[in-house]
PDB file of N, CA and C in Angstrom:
ATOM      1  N   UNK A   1      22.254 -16.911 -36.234  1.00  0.00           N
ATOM      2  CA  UNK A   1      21.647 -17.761 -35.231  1.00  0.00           C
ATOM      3  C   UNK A   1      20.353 -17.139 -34.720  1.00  0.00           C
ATOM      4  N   UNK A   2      19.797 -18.446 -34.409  1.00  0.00           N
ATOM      5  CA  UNK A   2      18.065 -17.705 -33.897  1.00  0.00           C
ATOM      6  C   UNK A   2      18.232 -18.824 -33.071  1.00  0.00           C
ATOM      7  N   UNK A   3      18.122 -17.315 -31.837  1.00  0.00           N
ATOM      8  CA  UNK A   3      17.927 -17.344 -29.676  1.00  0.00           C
ATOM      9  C   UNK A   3      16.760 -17.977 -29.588  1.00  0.00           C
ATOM     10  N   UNK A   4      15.747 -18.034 -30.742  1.00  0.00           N
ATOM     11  CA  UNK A   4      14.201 -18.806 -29.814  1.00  0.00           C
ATOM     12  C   UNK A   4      13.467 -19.659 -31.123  1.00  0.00           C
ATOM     13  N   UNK A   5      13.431 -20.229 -30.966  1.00  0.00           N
ATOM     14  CA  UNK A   5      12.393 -21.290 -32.074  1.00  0.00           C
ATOM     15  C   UNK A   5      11.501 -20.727 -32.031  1.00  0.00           C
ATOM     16  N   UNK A   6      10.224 -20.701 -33.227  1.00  0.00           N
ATOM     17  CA  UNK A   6       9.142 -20.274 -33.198  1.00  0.00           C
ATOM     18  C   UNK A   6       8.208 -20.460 -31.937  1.00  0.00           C
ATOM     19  N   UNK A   7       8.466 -22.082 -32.013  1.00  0.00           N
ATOM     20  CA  UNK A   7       7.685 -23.102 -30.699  1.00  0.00           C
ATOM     21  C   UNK A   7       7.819 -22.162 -29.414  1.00  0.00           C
ATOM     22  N   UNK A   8       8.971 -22.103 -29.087  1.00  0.00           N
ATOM     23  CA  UNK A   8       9.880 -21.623 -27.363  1.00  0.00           C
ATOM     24  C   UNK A   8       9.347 -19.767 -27.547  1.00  0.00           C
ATOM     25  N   UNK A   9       8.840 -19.165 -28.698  1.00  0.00           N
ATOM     26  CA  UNK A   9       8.108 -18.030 -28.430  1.00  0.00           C
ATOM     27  C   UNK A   9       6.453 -17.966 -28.273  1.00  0.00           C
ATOM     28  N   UNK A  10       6.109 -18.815 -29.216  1.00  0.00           N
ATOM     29  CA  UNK A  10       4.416 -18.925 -28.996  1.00  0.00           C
ATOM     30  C   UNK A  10       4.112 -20.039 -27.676  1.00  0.00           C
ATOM     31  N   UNK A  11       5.070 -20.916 -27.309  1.00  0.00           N
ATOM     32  CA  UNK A  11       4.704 -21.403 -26.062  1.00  0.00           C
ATOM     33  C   UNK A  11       5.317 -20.941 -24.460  1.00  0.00           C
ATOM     34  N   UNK A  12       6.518 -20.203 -24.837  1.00  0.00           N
ATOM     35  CA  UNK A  12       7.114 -19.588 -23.593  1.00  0.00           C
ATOM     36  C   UNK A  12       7.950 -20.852 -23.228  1.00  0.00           C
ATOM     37  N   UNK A  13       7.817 -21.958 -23.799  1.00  0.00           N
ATOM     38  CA  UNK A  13       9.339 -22.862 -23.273  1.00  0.00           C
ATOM     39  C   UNK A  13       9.301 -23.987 -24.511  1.00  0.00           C
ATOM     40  N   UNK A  14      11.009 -24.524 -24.458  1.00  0.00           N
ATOM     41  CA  UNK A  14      11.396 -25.351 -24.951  1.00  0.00           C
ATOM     42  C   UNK A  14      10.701 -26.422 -25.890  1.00  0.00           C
ATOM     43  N   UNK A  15      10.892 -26.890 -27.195  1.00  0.00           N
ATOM     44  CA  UNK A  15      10.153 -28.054 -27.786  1.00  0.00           C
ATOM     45  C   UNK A  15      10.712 -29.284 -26.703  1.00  0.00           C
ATOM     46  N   UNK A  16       9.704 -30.022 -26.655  1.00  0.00           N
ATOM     47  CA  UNK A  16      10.214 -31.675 -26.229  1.00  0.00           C
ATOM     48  C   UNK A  16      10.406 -32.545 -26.856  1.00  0.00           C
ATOM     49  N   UNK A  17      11.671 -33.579 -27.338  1.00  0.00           N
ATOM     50  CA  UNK A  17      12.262 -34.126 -28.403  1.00  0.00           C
ATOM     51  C   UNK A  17      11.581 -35.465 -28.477  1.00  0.00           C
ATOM     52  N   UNK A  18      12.020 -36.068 -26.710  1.00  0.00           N
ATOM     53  CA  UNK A  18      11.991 -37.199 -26.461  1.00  0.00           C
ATOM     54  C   UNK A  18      11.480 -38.151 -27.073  1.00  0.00           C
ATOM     55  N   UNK A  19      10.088 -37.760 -27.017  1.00  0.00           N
ATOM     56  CA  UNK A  19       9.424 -39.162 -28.207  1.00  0.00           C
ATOM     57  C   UNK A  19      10.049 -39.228 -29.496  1.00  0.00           C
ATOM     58  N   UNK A  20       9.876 -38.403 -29.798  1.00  0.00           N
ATOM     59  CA  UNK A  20      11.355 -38.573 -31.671  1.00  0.00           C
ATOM     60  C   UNK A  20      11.587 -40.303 -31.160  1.00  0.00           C
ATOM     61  N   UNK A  21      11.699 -40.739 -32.059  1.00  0.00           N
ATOM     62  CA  UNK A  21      12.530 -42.058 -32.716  1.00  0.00           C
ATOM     63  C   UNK A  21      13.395 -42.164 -34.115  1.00  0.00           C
ATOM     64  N   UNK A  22      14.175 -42.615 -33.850  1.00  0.00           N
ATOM     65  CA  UNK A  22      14.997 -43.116 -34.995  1.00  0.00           C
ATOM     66  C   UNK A  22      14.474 -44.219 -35.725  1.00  0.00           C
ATOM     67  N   UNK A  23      14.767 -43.944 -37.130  1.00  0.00           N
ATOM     68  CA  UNK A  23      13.715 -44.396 -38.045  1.00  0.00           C
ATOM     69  C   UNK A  23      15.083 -45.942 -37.916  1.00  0.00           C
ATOM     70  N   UNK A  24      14.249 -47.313 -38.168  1.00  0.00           N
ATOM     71  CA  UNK A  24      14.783 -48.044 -37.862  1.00  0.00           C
ATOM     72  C   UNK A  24      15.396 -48.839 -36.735  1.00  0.00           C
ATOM     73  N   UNK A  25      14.835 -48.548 -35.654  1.00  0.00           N
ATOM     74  CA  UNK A  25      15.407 -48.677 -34.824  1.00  0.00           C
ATOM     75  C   UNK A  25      14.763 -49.979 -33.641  1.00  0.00           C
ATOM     76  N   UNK A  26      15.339 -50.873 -33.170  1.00  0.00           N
ATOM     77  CA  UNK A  26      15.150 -51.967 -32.784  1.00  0.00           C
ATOM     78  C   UNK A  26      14.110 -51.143 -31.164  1.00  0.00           C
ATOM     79  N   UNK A  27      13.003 -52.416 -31.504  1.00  0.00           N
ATOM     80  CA  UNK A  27      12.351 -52.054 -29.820  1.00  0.00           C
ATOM     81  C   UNK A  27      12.025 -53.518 -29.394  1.00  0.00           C
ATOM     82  N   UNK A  28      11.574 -53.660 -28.308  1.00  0.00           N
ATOM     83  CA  UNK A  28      10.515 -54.746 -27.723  1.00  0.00           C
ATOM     84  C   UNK A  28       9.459 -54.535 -27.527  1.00  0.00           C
ATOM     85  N   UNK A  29       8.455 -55.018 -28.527  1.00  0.00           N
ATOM     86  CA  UNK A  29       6.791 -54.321 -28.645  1.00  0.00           C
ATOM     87  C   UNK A  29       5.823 -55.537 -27.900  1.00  0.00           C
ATOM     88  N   UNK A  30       5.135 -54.808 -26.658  1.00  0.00           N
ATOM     89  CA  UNK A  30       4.165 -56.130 -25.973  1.00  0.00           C
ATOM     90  C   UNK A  30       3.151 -56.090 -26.931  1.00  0.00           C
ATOM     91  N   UNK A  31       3.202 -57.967 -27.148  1.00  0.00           N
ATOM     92  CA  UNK A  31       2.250 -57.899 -27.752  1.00  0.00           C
ATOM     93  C   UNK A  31       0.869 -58.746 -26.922  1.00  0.00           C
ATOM     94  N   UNK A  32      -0.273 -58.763 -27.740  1.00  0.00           N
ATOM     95  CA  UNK A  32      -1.208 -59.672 -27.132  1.00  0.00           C
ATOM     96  C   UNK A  32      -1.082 -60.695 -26.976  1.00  0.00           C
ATOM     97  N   UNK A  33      -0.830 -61.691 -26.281  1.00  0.00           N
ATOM     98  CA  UNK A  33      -0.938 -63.116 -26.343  1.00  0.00           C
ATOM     99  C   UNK A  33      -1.966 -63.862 -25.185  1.00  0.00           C
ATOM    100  N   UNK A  34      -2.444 -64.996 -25.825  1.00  0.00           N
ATOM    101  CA  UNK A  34      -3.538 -65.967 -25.116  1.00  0.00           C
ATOM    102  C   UNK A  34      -2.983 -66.776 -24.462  1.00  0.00           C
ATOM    103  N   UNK A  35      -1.875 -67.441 -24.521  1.00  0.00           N
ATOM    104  CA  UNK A  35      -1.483 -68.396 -23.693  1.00  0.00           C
ATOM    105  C   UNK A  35      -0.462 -67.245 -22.691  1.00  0.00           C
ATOM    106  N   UNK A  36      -0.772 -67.961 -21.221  1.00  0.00           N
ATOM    107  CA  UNK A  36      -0.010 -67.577 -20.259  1.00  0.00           C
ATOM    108  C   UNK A  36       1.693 -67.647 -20.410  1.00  0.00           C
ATOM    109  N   UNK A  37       2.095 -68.727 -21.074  1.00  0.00           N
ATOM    110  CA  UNK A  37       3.086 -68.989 -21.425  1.00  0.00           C
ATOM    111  C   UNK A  37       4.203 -68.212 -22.263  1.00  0.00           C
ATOM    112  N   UNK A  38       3.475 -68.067 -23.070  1.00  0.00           N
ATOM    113  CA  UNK A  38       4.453 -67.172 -24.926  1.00  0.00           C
ATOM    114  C   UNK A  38       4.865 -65.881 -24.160  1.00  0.00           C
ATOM    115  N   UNK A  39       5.768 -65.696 -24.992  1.00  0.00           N
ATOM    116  CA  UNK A  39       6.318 -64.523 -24.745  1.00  0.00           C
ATOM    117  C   UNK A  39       5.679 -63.330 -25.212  1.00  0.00           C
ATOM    118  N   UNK A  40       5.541 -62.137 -24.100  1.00  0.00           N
ATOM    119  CA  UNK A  40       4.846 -61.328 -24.082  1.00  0.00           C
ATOM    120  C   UNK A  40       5.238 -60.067 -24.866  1.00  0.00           C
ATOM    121  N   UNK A  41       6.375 -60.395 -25.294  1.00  0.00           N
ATOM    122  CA  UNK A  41       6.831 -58.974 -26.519  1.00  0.00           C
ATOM    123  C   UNK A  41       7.802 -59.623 -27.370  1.00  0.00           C
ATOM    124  N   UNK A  42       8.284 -59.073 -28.666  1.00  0.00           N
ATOM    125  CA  UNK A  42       8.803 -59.700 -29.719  1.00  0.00           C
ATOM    126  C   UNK A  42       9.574 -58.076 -30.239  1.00  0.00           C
ATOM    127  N   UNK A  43      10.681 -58.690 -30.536  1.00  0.00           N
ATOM    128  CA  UNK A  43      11.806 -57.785 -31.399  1.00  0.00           C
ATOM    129  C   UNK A  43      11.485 -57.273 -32.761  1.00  0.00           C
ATOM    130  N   UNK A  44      11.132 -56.095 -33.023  1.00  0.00           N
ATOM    131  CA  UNK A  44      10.681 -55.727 -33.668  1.00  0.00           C
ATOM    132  C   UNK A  44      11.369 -54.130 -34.211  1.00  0.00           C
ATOM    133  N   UNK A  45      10.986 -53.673 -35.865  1.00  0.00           N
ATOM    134  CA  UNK A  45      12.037 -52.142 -36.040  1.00  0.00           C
ATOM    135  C   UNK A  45      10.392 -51.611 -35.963  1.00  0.00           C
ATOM    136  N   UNK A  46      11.065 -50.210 -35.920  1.00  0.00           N
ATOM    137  CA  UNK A  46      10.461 -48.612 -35.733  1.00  0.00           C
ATOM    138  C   UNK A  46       9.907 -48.557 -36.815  1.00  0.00           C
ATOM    139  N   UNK A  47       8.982 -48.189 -37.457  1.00  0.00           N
ATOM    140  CA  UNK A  47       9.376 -47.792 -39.479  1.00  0.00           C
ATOM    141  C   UNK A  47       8.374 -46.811 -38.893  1.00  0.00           C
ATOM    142  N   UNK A  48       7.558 -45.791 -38.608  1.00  0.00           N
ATOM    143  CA  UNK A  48       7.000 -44.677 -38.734  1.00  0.00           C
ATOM    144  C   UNK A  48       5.912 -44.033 -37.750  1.00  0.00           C
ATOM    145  N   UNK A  49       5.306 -43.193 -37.797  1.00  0.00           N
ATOM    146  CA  UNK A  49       4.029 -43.068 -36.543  1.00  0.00           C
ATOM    147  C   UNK A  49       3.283 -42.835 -37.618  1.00  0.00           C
ATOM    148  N   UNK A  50       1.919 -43.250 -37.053  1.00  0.00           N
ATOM    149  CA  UNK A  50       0.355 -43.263 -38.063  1.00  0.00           C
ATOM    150  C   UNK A  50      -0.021 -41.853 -37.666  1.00  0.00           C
ATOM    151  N   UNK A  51      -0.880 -41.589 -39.007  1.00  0.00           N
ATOM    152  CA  UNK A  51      -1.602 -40.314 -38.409  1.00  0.00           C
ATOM    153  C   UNK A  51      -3.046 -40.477 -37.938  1.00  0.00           C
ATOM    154  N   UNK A  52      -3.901 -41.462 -37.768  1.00  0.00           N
ATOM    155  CA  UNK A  52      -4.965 -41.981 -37.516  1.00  0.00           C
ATOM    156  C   UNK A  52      -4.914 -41.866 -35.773  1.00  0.00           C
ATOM    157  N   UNK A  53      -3.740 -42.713 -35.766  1.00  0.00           N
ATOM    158  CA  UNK A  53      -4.152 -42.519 -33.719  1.00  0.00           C
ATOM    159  C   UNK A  53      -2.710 -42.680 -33.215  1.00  0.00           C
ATOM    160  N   UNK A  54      -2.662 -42.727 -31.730  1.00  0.00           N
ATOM    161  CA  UNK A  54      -1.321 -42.493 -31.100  1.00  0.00           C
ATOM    162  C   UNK A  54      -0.329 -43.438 -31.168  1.00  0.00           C
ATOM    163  N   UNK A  55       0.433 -43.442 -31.420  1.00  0.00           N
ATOM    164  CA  UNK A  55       1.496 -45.056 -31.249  1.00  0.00           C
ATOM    165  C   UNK A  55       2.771 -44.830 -32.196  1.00  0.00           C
ATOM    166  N   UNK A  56       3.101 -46.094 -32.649  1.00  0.00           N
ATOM    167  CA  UNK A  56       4.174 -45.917 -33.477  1.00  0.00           C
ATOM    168  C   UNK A  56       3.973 -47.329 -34.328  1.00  0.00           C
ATOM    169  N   UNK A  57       4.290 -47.418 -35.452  1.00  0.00           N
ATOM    170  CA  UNK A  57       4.781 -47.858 -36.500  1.00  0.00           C
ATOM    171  C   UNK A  57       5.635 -49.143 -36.231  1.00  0.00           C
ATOM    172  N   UNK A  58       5.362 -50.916 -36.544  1.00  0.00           N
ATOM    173  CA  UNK A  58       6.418 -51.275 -35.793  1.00  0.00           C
ATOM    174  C   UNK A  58       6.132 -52.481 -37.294  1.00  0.00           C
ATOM    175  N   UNK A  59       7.356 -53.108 -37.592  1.00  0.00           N
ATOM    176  CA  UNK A  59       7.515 -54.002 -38.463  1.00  0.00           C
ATOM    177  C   UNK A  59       7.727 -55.134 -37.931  1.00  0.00           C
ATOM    178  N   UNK A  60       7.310 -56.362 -37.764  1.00  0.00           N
ATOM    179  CA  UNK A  60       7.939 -57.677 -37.152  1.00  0.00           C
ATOM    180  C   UNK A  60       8.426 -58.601 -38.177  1.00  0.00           C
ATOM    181  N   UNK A  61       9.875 -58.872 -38.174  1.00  0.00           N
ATOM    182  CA  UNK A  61      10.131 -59.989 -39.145  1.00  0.00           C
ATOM    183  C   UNK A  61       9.822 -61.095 -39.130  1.00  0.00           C
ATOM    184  N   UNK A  62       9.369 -62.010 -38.152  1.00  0.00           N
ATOM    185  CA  UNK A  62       9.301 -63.153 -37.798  1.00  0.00           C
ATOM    186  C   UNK A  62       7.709 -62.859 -38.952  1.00  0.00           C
ATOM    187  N   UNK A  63       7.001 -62.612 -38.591  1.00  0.00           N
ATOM    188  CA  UNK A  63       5.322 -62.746 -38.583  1.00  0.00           C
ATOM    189  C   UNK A  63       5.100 -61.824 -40.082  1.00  0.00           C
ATOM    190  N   UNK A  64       6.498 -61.125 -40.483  1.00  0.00           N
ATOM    191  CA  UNK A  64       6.010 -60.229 -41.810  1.00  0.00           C
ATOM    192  C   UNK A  64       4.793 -59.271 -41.771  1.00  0.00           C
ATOM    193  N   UNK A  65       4.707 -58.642 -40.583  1.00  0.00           N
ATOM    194  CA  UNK A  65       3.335 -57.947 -40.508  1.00  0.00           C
ATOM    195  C   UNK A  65       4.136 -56.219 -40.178  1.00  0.00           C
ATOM    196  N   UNK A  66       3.438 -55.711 -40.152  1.00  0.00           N
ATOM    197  CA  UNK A  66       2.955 -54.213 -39.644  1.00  0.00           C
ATOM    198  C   UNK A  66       1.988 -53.649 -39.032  1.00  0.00           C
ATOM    199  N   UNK A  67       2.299 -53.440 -37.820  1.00  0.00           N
ATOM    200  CA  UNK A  67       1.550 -53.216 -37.263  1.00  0.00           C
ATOM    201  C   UNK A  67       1.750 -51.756 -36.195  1.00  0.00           C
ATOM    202  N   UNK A  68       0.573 -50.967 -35.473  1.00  0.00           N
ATOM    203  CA  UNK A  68       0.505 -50.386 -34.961  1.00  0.00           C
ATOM    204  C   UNK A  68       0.219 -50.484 -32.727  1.00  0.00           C
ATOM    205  N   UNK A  69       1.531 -50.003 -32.385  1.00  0.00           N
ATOM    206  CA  UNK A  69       1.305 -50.527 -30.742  1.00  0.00           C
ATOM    207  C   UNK A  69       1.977 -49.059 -30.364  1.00  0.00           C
ATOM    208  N   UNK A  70       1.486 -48.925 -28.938  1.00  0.00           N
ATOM    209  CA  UNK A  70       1.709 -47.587 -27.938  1.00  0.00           C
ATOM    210  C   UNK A  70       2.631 -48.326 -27.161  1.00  0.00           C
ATOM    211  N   UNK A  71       3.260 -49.432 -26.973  1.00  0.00           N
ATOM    212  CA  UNK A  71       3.469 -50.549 -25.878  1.00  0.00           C
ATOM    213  C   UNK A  71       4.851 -50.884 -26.332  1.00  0.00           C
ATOM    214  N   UNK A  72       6.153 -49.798 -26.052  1.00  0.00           N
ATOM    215  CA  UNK A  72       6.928 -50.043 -26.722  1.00  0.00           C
ATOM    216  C   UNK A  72       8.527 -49.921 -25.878  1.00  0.00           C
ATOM    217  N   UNK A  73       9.589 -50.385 -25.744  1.00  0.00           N
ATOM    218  CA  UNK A  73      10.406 -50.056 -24.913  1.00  0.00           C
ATOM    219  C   UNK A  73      12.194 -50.139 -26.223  1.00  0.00           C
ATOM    220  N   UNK A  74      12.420 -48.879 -26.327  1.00  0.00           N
ATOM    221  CA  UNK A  74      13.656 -48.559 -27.737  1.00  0.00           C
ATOM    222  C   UNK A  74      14.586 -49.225 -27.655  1.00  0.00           C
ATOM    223  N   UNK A  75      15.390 -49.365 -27.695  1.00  0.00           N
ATOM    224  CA  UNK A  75      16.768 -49.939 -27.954  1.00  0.00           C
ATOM    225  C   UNK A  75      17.991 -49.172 -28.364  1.00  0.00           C
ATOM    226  N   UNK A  76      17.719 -47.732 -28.778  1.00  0.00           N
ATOM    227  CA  UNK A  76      18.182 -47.102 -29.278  1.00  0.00           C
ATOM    228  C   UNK A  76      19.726 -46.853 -29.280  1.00  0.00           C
ATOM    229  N   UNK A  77      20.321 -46.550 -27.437  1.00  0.00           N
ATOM    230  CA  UNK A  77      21.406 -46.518 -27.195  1.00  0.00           C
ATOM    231  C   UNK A  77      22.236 -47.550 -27.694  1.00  0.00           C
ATOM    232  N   UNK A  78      21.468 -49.238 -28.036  1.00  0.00           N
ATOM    233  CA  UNK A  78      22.828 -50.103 -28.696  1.00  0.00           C
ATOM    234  C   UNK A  78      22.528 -50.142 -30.415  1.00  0.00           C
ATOM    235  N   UNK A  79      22.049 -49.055 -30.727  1.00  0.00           N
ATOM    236  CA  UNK A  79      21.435 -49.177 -32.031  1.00  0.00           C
ATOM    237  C   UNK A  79      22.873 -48.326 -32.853  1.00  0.00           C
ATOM    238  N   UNK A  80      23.524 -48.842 -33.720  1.00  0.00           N
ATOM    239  CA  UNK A  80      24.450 -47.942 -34.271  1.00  0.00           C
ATOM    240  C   UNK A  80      24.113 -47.882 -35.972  1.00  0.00           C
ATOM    241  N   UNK A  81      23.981 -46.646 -36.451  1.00  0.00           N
ATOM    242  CA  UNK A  81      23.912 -46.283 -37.703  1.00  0.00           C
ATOM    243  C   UNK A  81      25.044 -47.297 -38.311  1.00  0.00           C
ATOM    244  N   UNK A  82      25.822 -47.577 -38.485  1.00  0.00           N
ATOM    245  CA  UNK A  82      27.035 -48.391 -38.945  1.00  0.00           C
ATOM    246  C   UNK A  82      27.117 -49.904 -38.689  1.00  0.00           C
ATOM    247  N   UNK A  83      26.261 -50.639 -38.058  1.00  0.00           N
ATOM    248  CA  UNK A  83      25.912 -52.060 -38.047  1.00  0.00           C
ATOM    249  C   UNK A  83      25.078 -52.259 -39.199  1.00  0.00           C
ATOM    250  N   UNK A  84      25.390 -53.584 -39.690  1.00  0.00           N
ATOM    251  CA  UNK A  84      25.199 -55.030 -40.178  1.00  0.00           C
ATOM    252  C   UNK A  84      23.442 -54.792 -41.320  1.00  0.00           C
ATOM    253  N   UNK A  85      23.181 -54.362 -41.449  1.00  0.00           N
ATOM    254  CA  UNK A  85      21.355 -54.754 -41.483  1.00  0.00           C
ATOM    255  C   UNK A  85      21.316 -55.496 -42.360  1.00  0.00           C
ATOM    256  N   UNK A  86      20.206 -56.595 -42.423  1.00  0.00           N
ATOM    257  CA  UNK A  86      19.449 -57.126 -43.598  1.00  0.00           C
ATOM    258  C   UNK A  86      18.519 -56.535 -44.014  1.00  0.00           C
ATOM    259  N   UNK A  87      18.590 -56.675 -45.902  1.00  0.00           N
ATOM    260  CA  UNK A  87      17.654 -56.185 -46.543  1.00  0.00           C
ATOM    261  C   UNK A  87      16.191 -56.788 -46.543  1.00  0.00           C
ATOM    262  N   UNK A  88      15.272 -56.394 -45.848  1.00  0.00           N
ATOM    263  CA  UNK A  88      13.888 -56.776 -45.709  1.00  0.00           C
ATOM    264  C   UNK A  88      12.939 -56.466 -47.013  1.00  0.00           C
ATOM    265  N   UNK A  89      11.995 -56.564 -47.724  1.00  0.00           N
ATOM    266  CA  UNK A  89      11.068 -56.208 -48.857  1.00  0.00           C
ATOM    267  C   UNK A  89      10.088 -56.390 -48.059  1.00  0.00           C
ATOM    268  N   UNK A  90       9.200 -55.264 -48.075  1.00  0.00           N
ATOM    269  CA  UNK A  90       8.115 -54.890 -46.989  1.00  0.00           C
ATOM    270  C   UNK A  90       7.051 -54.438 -48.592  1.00  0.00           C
ATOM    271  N   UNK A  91       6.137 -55.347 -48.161  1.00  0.00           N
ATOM    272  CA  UNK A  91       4.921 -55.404 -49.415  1.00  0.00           C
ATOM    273  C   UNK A  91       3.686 -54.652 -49.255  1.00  0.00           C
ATOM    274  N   UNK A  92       3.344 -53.803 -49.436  1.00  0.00           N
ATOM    275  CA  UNK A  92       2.129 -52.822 -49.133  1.00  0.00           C
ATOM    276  C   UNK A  92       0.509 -53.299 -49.385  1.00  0.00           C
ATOM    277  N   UNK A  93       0.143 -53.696 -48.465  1.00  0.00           N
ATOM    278  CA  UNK A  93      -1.267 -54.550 -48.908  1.00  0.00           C
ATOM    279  C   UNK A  93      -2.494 -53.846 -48.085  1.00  0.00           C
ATOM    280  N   UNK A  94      -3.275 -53.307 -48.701  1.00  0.00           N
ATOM    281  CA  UNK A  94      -4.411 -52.739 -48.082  1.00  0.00           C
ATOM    282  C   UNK A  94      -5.923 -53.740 -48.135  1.00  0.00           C
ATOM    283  N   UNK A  95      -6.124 -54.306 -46.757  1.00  0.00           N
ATOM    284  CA  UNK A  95      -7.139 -54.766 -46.601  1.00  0.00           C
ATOM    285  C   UNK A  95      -8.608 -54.160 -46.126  1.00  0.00           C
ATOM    286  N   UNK A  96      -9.571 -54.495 -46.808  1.00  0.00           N
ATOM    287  CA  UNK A  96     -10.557 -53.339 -46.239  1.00  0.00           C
ATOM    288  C   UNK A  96     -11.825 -54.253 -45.303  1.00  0.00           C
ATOM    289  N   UNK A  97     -11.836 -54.067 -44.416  1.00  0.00           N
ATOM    290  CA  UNK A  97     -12.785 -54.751 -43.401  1.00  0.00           C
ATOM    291  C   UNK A  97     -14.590 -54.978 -44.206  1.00  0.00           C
TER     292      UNK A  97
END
């Protein structure tokens, strides 16, 4: 056993986990919307963090997109490794502006 992580010696305390996410994992991501009306966030999974800028990784089934938001609230605690999932096919398409 090893008393100190590398981290908890070159920083003098503890790593912080918290942000960690579970890969897959159900959130409610706000999204933009124009009408006053629509609903302001949509059910959406986790799939990864970018290395470009801060946020997380979020897949929407409804809309088939991928997209990147900081604007995110987990689900995690009713999330069980052992439920139900559908198989999604997520298509890799690089568009260049």
């Amino acid at each position: 056993m090893v008393p100190q992580t590398l981290y908890e010696i070159w920083h003098g305390k503890p790593a912080f986990y918290e942000y960690l996410r579970v890969w897959g994992s159900p959130a409610y991501v706000k999204r933009l919307v124009g009408d006053k009306l629509d609903s302001r966030s949509s059910l959406c999974r986790f799939i990864g963090y970018p290395k470009e800028t801060v946020g997380y990784y979020f897949y929407d089934s409804i809309e088939q997109k991928i997209f990147v938001s900081r604007n995110a609230i987990f689900l995690e605690m009713g999330f069980s490794l052992n439920s139900r999932r559908d198989e999604v096919l997520i298509e890799e398409s690089r568009e260049e502006p």
